[in-house]
PDB file of N, CA and C in Angstrom:
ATOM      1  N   UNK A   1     105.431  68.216  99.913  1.00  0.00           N
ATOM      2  CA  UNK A   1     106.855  68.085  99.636  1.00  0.00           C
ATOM      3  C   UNK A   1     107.534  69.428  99.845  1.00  0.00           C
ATOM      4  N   UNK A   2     108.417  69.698 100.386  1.00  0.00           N
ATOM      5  CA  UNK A   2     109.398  70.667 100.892  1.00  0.00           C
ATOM      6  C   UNK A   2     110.721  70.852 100.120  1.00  0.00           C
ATOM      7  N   UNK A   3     111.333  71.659  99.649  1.00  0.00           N
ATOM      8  CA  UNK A   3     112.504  71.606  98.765  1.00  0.00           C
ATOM      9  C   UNK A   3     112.383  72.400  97.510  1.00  0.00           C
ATOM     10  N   UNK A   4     113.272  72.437  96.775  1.00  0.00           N
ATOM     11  CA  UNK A   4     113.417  73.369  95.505  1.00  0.00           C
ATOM     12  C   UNK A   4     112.604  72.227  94.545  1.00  0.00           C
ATOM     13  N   UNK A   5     112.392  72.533  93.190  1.00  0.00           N
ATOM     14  CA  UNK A   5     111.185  71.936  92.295  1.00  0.00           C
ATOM     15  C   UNK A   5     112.387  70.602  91.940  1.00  0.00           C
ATOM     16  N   UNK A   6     113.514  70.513  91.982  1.00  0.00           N
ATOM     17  CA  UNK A   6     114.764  69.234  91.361  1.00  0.00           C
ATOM     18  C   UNK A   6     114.657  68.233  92.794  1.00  0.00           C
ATOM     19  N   UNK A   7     114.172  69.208  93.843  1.00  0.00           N
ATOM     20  CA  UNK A   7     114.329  67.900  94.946  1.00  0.00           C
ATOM     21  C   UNK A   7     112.818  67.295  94.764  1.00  0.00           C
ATOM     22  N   UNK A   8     112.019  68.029  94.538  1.00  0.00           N
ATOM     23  CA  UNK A   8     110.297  67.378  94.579  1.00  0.00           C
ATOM     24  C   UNK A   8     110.687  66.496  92.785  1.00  0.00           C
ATOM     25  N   UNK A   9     111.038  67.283  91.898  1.00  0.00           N
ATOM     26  CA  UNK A   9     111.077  65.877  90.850  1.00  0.00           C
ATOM     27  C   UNK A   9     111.940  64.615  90.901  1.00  0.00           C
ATOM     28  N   UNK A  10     112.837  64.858  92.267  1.00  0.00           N
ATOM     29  CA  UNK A  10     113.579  63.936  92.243  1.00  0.00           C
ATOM     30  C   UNK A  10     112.775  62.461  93.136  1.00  0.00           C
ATOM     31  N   UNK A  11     112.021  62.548  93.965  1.00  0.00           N
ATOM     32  CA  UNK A  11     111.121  62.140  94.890  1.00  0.00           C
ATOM     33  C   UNK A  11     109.998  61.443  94.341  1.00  0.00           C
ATOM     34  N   UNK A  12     109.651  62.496  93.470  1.00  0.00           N
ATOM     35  CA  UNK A  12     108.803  61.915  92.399  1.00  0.00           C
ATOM     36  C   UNK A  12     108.809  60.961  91.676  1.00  0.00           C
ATOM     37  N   UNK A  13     110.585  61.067  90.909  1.00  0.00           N
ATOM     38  CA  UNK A  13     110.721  59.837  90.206  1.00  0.00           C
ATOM     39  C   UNK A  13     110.953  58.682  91.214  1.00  0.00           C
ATOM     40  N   UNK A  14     111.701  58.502  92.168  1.00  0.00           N
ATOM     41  CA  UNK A  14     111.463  57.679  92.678  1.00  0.00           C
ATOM     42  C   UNK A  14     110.529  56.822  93.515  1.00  0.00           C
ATOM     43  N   UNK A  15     109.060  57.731  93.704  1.00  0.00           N
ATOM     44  CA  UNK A  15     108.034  57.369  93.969  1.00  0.00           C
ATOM     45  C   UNK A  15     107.675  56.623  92.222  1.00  0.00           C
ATOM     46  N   UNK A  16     107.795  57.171  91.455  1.00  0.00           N
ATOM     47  CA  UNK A  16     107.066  56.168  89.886  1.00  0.00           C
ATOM     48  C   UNK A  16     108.192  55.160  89.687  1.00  0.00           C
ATOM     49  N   UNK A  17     109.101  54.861  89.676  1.00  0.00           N
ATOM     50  CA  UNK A  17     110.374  53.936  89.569  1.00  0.00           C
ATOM     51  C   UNK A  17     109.629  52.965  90.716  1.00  0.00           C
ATOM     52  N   UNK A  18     109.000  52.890  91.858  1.00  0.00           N
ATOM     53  CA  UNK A  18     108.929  52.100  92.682  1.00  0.00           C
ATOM     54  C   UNK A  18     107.714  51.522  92.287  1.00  0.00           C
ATOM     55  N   UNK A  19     106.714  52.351  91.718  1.00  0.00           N
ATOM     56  CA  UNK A  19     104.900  51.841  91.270  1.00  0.00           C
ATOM     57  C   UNK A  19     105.643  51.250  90.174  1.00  0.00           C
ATOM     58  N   UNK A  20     106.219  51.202  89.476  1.00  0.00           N
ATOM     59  CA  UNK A  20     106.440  51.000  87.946  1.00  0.00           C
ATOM     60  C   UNK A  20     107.325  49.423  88.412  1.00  0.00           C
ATOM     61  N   UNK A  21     107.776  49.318  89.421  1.00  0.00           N
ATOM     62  CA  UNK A  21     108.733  47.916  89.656  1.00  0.00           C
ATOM     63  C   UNK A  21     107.401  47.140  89.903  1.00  0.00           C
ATOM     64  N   UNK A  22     106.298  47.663  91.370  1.00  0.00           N
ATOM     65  CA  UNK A  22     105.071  47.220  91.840  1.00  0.00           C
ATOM     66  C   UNK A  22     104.300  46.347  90.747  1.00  0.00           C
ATOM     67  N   UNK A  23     104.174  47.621  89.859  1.00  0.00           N
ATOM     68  CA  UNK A  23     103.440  46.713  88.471  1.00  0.00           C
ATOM     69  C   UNK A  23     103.244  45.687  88.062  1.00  0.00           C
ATOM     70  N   UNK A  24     105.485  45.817  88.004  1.00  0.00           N
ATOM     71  CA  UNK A  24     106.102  44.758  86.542  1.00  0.00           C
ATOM     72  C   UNK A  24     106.388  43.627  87.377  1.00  0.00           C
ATOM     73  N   UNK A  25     105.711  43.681  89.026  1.00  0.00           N
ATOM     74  CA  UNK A  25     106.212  42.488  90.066  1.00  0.00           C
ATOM     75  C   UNK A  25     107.640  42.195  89.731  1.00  0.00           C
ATOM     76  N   UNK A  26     108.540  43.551  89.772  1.00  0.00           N
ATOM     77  CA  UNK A  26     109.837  43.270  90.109  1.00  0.00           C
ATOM     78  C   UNK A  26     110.609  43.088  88.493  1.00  0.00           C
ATOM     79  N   UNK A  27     109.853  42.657  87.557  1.00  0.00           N
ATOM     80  CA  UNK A  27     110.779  42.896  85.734  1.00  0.00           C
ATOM     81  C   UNK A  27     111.198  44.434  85.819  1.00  0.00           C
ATOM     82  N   UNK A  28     112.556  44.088  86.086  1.00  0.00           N
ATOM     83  CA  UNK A  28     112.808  45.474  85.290  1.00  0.00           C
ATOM     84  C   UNK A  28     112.655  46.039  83.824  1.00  0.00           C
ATOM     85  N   UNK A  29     112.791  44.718  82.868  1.00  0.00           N
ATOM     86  CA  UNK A  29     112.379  45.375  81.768  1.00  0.00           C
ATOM     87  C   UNK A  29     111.157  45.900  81.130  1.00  0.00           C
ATOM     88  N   UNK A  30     110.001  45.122  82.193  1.00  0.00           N
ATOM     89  CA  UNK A  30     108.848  46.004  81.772  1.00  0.00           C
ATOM     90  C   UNK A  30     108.442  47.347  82.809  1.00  0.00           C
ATOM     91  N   UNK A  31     109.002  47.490  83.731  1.00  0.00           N
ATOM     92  CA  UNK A  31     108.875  48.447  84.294  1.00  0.00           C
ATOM     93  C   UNK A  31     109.659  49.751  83.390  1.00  0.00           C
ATOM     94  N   UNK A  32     111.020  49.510  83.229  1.00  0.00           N
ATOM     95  CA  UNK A  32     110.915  50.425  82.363  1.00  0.00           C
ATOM     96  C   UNK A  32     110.491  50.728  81.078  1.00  0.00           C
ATOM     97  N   UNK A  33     109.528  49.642  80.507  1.00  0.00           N
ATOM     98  CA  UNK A  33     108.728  49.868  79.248  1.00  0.00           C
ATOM     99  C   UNK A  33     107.818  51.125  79.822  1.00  0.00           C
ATOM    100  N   UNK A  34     107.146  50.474  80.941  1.00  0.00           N
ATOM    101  CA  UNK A  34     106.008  51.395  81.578  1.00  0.00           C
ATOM    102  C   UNK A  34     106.228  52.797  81.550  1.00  0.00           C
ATOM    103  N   UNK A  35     107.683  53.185  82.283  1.00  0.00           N
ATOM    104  CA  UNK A  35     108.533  54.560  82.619  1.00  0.00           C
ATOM    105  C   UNK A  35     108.399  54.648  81.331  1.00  0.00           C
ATOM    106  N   UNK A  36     108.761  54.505  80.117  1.00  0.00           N
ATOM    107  CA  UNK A  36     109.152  55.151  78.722  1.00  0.00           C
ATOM    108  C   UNK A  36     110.539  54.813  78.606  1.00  0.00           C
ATOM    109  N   UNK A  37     111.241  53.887  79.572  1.00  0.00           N
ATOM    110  CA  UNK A  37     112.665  54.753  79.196  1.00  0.00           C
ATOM    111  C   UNK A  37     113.328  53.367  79.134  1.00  0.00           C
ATOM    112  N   UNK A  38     114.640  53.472  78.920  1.00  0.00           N
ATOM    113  CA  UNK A  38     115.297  51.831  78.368  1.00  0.00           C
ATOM    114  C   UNK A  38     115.424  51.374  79.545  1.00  0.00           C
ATOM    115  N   UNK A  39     116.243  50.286  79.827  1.00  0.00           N
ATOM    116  CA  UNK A  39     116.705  49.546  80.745  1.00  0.00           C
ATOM    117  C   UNK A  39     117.996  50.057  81.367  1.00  0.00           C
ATOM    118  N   UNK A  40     119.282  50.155  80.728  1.00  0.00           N
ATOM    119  CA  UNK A  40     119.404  50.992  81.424  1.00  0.00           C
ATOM    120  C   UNK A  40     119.879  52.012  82.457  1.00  0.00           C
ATOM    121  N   UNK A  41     118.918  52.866  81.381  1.00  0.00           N
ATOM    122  CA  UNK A  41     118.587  54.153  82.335  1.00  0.00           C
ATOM    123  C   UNK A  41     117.934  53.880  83.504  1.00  0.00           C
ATOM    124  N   UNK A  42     116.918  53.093  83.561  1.00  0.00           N
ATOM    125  CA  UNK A  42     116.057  52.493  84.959  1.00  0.00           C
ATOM    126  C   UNK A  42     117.195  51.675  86.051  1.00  0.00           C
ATOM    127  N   UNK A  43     117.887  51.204  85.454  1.00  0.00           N
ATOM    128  CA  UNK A  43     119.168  50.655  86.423  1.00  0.00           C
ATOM    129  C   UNK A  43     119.997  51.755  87.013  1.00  0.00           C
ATOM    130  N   UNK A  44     120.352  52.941  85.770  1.00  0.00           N
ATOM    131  CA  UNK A  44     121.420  53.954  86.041  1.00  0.00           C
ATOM    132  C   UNK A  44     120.317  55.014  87.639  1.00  0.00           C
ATOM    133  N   UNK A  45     119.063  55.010  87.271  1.00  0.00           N
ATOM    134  CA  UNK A  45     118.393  55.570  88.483  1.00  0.00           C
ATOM    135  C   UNK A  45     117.780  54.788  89.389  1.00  0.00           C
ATOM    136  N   UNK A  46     117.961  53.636  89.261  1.00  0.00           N
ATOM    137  CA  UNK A  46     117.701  52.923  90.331  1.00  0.00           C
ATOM    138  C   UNK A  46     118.994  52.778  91.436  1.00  0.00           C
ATOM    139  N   UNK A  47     120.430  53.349  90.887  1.00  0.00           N
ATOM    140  CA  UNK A  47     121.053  53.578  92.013  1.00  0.00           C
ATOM    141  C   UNK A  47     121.057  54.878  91.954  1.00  0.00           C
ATOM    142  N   UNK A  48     120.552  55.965  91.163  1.00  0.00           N
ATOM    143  CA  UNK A  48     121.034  57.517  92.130  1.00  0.00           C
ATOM    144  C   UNK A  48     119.748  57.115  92.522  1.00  0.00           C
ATOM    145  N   UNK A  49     118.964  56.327  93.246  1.00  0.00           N
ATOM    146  CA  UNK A  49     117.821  56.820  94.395  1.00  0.00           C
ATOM    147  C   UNK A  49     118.140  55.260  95.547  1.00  0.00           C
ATOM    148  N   UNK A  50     118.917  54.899  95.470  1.00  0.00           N
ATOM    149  CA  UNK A  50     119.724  54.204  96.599  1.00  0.00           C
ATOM    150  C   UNK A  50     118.781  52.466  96.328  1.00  0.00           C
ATOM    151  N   UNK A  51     118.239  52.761  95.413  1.00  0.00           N
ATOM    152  CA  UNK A  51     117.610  51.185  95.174  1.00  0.00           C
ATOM    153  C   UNK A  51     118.480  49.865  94.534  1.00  0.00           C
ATOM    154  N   UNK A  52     118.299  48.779  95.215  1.00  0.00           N
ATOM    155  CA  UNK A  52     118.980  47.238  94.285  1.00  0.00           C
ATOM    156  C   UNK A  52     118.232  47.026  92.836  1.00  0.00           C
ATOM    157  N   UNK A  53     119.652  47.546  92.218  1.00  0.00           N
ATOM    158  CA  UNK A  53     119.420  46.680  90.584  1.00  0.00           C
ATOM    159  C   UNK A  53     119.460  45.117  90.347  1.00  0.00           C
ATOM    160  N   UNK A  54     120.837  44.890  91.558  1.00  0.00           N
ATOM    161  CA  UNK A  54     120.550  43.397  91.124  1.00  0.00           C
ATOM    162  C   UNK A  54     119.562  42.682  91.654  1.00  0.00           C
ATOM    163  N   UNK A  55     118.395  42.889  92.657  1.00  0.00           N
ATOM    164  CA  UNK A  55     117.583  42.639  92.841  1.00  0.00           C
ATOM    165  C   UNK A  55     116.451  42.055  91.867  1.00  0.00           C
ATOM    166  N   UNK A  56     116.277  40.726  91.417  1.00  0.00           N
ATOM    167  CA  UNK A  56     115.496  40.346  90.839  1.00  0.00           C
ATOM    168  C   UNK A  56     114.124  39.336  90.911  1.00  0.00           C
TER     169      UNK A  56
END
């Protein structure tokens, strides 16, 4: 990964936001059980990394 350490954690999360959907076969609410974090927040970064929330 190439970039300052905010662009590699940013990459990052959206590499685990994507295993963490993989998981929950697409629940967002257990995917973000998985992440730690509410629902959401997993919605609020599922668009700063250009991904469909309403996607269900």
């Amino acid at each position: 990964m190439e970039g300052d350490l905010a662009t590699c954690f940013e990459r990052l999360e959206g590499v685990l936001i994507r295993r963490a959907l993989a998981r929950a076969r697409g629940n967002k609410t257990k995917a973000a059980a998985f992440l730690g974090i509410s629902r959401p927040a997993l919605y609020a970064r599922l668009e700063r990394h250009g991904l469909r929330a309403d996607e269900d």
